[in-house]
N, C-alpha and C. Protein backbone atom coordinates (compact mmCIF):
# COMPACT_ATOMS: atom_id res chain seq x y z
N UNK A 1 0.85 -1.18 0.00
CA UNK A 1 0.00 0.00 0.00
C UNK A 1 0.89 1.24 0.00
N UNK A 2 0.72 2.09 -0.62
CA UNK A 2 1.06 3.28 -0.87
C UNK A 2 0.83 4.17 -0.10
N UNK A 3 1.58 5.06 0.84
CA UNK A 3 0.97 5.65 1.62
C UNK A 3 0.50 7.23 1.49
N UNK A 4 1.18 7.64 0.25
CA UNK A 4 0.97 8.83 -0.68
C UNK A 4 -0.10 8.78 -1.29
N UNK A 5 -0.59 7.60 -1.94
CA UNK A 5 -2.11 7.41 -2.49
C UNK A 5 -3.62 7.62 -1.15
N UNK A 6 -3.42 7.20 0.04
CA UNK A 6 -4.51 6.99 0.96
C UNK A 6 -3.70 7.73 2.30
N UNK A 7 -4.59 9.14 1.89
CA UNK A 7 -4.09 10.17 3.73
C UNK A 7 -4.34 8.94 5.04
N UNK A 8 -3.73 9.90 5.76
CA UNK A 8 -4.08 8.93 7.24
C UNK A 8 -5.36 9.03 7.42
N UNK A 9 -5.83 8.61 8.77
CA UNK A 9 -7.57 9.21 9.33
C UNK A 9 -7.32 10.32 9.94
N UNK A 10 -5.54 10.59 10.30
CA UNK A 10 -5.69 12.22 11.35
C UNK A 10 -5.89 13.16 10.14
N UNK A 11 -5.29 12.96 9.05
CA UNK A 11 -5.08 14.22 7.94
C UNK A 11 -6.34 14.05 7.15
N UNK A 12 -7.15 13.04 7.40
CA UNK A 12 -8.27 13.37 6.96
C UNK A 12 -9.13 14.03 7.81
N UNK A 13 -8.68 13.41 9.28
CA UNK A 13 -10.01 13.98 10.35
C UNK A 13 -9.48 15.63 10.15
N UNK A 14 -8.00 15.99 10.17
CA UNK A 14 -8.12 17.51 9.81
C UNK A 14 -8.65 17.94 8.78
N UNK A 15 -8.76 17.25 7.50
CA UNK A 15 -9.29 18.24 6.52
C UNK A 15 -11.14 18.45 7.33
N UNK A 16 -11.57 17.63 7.62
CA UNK A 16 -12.77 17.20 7.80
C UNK A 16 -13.27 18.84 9.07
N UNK A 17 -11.98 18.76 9.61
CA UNK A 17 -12.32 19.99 10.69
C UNK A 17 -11.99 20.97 10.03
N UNK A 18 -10.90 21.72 9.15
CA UNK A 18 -10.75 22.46 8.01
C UNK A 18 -12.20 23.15 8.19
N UNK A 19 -12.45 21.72 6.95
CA UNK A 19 -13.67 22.25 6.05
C UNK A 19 -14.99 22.84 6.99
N UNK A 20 -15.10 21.88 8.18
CA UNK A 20 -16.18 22.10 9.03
C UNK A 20 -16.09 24.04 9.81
N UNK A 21 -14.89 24.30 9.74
CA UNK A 21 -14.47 25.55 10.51
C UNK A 21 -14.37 26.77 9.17
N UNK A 22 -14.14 26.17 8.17
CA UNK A 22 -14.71 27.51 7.14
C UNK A 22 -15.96 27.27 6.57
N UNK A 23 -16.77 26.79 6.94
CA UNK A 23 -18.25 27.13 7.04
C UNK A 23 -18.97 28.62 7.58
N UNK A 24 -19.84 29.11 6.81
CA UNK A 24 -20.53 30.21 7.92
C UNK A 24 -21.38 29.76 9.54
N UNK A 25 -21.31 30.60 10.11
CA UNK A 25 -22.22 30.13 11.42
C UNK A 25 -23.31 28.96 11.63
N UNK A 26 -24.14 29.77 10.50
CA UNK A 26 -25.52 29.13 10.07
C UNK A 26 -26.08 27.85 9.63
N UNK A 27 -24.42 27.83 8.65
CA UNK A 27 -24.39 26.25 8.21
C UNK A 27 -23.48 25.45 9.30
N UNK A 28 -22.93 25.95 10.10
CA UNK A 28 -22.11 25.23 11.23
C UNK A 28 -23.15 24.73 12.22
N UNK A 29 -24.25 25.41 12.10
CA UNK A 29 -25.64 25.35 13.21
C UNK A 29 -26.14 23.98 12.39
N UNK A 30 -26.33 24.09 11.28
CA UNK A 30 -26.82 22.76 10.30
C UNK A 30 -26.01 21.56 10.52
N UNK A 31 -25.20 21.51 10.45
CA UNK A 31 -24.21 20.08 10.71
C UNK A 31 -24.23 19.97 11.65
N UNK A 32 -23.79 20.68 12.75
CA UNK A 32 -23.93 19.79 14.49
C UNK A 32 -25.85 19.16 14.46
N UNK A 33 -26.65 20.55 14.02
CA UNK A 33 -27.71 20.26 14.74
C UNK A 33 -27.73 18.15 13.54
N UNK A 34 -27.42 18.09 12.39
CA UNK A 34 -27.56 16.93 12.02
C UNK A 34 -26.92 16.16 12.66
N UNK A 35 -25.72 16.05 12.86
CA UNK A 35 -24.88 15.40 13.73
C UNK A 35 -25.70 14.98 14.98
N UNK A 36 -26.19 15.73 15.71
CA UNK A 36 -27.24 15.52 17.02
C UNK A 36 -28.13 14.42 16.71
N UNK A 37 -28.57 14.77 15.65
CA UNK A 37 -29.35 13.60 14.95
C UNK A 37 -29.19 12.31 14.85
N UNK A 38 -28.26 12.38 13.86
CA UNK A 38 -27.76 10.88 13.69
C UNK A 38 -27.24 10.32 14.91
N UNK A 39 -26.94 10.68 16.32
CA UNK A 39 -26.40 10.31 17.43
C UNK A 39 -27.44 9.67 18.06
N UNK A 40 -28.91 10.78 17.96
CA UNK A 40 -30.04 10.60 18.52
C UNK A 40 -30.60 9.22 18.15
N UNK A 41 -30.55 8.93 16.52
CA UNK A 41 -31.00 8.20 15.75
C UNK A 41 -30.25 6.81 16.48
N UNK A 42 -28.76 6.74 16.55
CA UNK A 42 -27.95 5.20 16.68
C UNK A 42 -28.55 5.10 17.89
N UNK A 43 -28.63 6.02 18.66
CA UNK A 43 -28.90 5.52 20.47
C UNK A 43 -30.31 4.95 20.35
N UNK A 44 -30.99 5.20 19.73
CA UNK A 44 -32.43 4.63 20.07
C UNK A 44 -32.13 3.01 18.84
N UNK A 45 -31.68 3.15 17.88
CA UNK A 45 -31.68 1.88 17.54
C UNK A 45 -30.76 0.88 18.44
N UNK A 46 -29.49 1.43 18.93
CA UNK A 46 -28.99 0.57 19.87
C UNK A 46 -29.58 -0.22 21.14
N UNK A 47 -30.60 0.94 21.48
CA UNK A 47 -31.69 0.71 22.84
C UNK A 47 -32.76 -0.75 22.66
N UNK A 48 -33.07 -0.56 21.18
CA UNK A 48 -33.97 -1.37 20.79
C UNK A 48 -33.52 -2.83 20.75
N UNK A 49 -32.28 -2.82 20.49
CA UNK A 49 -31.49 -4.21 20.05
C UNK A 49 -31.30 -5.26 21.13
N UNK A 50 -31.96 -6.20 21.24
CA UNK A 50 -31.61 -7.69 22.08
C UNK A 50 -30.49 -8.31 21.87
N UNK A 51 -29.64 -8.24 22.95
CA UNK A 51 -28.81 -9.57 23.24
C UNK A 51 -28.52 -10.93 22.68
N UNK A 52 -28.26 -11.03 21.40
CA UNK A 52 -28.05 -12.07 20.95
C UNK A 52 -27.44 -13.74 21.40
N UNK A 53 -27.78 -14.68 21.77
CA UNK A 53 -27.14 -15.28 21.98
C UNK A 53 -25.62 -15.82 21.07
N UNK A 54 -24.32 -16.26 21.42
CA UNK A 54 -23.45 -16.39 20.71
C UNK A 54 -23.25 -17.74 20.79
């Protein structure tokens, strides 16, 4: 594997904050408030989920 072809996850998680921090306010209000969401969303499907036997 090439490591010039595929960034790390930190130099991606920075571009990812980059991009998230030159956003305007408004749309910075839009992504967390989605983000909240999808958090909201896994916790209640996690809640729902039974114990599988192994």
């Amino acid at each position: 594997m090439d490591s010039k072809l595929e960034p790390s996850d930190e130099a991606q998680g920075l571009r990812l904050v980059r991009a998230f921090l030159s956003l305007p306010p408004e749309k910075r209000a839009e992504v967390i408030a989605f983000v909240e969401d999808l958090v909201r969303a896994q916790a209640r499907s996690e809640d729902g989920k039974e114990v599988s036997p192994v």
